[in-house]
C-alpha atoms as a PDB file:
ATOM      1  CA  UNK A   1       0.000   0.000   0.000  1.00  0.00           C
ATOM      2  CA  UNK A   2       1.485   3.056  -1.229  1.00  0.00           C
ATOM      3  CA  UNK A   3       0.839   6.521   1.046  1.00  0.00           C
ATOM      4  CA  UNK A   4       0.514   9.226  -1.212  1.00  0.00           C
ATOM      5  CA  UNK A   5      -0.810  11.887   1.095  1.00  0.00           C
ATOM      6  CA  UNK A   6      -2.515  12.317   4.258  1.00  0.00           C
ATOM      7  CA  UNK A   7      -1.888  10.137   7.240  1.00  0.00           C
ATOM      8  CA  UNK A   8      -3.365   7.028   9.249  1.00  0.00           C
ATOM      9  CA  UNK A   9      -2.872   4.171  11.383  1.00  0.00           C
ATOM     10  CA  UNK A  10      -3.203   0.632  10.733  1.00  0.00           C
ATOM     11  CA  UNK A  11      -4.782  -1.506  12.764  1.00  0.00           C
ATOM     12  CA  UNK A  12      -5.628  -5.423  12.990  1.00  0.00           C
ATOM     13  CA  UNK A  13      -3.884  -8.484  13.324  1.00  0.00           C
ATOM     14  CA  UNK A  14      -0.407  -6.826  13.612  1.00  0.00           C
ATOM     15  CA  UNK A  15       0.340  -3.755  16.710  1.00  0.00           C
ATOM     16  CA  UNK A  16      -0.885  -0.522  15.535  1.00  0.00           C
ATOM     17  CA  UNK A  17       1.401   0.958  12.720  1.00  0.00           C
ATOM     18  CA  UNK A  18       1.267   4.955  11.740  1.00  0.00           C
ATOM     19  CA  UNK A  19       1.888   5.335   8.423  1.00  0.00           C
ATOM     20  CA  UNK A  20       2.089   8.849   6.087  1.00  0.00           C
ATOM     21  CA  UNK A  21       2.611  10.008   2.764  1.00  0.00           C
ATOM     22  CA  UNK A  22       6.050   8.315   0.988  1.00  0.00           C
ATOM     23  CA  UNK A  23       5.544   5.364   3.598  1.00  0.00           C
ATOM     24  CA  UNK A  24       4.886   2.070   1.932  1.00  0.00           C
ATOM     25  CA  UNK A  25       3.235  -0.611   3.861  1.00  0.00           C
ATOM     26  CA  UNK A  26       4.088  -4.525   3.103  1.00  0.00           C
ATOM     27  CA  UNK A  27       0.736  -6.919   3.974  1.00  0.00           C
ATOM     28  CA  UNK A  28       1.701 -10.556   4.366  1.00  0.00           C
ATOM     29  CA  UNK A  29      -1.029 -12.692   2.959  1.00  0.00           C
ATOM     30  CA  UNK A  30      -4.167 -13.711   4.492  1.00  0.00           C
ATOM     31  CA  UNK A  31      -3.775 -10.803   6.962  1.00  0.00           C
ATOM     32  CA  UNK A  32      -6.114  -8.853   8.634  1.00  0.00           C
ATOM     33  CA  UNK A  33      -5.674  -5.008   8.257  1.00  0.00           C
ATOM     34  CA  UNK A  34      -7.695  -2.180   8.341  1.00  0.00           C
ATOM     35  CA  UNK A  35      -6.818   1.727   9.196  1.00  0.00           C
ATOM     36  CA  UNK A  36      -7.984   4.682  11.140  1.00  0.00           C
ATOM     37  CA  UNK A  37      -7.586   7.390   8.969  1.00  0.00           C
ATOM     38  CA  UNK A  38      -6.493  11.255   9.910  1.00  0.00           C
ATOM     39  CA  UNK A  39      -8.369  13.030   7.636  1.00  0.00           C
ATOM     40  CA  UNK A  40      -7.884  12.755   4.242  1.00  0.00           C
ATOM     41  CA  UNK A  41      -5.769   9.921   3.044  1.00  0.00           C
ATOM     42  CA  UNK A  42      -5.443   9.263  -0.543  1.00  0.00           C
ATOM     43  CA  UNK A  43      -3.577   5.296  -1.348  1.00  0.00           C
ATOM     44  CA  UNK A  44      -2.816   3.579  -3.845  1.00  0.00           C
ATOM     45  CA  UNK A  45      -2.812  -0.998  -3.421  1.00  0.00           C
ATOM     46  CA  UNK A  46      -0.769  -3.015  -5.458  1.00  0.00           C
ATOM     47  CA  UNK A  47      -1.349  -6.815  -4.968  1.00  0.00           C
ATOM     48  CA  UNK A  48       1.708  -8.931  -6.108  1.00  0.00           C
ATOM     49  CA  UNK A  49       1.438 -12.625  -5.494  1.00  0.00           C
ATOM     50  CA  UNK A  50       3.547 -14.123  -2.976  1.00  0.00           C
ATOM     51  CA  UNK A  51       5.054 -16.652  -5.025  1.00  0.00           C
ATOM     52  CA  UNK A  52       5.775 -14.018  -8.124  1.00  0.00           C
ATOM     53  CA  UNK A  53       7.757 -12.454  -5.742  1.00  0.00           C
ATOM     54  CA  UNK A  54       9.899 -15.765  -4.501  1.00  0.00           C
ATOM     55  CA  UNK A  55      10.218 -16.517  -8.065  1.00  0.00           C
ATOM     56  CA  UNK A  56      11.292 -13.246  -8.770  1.00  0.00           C
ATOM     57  CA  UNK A  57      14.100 -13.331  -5.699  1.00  0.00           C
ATOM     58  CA  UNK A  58      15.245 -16.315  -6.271  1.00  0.00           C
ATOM     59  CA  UNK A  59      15.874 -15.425 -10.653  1.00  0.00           C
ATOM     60  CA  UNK A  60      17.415 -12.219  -9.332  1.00  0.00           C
ATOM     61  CA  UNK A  61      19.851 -13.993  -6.951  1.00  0.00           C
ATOM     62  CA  UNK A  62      20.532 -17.007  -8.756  1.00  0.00           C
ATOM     63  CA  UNK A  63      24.409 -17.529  -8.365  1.00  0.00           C
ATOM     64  CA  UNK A  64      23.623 -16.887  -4.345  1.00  0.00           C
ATOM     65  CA  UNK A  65      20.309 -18.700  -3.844  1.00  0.00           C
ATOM     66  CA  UNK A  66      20.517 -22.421  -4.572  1.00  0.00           C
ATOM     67  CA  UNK A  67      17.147 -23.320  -4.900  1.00  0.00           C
ATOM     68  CA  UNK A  68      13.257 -21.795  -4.266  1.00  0.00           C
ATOM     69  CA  UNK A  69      12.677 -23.210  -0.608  1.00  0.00           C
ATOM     70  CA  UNK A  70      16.217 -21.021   0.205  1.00  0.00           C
ATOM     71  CA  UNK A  71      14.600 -18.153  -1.857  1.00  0.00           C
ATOM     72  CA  UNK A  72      10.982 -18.817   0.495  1.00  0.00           C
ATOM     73  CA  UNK A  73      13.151 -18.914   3.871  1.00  0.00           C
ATOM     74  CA  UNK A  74      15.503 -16.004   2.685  1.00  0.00           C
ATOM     75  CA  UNK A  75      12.039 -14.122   2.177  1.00  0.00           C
ATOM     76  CA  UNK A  76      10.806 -15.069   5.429  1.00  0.00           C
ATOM     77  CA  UNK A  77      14.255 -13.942   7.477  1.00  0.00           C
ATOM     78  CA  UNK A  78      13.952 -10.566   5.669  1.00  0.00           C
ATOM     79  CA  UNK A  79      10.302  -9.888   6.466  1.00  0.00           C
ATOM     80  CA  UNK A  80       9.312 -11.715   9.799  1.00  0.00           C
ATOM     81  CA  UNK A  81       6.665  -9.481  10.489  1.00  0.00           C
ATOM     82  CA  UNK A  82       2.997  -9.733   9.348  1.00  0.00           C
ATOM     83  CA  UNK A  83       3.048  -5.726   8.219  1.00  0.00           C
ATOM     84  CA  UNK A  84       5.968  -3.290   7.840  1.00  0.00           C
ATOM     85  CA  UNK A  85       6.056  -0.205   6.788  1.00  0.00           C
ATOM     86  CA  UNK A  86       8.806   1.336   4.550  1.00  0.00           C
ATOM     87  CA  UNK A  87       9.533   4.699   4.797  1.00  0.00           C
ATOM     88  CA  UNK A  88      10.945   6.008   1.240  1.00  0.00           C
ATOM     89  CA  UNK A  89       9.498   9.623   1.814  1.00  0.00           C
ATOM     90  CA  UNK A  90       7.460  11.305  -0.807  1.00  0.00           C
ATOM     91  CA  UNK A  91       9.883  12.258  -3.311  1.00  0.00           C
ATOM     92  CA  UNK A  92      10.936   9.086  -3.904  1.00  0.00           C
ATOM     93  CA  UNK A  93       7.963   7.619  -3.639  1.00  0.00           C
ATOM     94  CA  UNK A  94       6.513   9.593  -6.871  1.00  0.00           C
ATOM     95  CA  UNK A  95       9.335   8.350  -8.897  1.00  0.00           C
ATOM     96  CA  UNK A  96       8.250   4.670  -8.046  1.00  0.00           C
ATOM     97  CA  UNK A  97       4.329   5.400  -8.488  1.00  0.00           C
ATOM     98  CA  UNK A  98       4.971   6.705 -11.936  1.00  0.00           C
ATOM     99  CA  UNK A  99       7.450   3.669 -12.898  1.00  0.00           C
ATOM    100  CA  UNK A 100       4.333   1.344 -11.952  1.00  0.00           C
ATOM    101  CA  UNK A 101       1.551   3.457 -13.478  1.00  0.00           C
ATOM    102  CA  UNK A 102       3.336   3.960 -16.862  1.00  0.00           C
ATOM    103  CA  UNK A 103       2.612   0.283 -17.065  1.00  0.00           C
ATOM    104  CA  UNK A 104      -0.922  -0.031 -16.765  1.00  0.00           C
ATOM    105  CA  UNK A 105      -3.465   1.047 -19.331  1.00  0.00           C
ATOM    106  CA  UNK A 106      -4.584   4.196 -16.448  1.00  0.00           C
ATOM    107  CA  UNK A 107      -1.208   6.133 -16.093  1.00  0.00           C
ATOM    108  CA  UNK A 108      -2.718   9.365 -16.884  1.00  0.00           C
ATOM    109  CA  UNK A 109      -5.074   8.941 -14.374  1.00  0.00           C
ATOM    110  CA  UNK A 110      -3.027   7.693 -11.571  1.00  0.00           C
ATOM    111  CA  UNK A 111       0.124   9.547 -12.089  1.00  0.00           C
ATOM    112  CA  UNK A 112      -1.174  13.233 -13.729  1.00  0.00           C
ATOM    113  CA  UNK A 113      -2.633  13.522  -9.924  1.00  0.00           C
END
């Protein structure tokens, strides 16, 4: 989940996390979140499958990673928790929403904003 601007807390099956705009939250599967907003708070949710991802660790990494359950427990070392949040700040954040929305058919609305 992608913070573009506003702020809010998110609540559920993981302690209460604030996050603002250029934060970037990371939902495990199958979890349980929802969010207390501060006003106005404008996101935008990118759903990536969990096993794209491995896949896409374990190509990336292939001379260090010797096979997909390493890639799966490498995964799981790096992000123990249910929900973390990233803080990239806005700036960079706009450079990364614009990579991702100039491939989908609606860049000019999501990224002309």
């Amino acid at each position: 989940m992608f913070v573009r601007s506003g702020s809010m807390i998110l609540l559920g099956d993981c302690p209460p996390s604030p996050v603002a705009a250029g934060d970037v939250a990371l939902i495990a599967p199958n979890v349980l979140v929802g969010s207390d907003p501060e006003g106005r708070v404008d996101v935008t949710m990118l759903l990536i499958d969990a096993d794209y991802l491995i896949e896409h660790l374990f190509w990336q990494h292939l001379d260090a990673i010797p096979d997909r359950d390493a890639a799966r427990d490498l995964a799981a070392k790096l992000y123990p928790d249910p929900v973390q949040v990233l803080r990239l700040g806005q700036f960079l954040l706009v450079g990364v929403a614009r990579r991702i929305c100039r491939n989908t058919l609606e860049a000019t609305a999501c990224c002309d904003r």
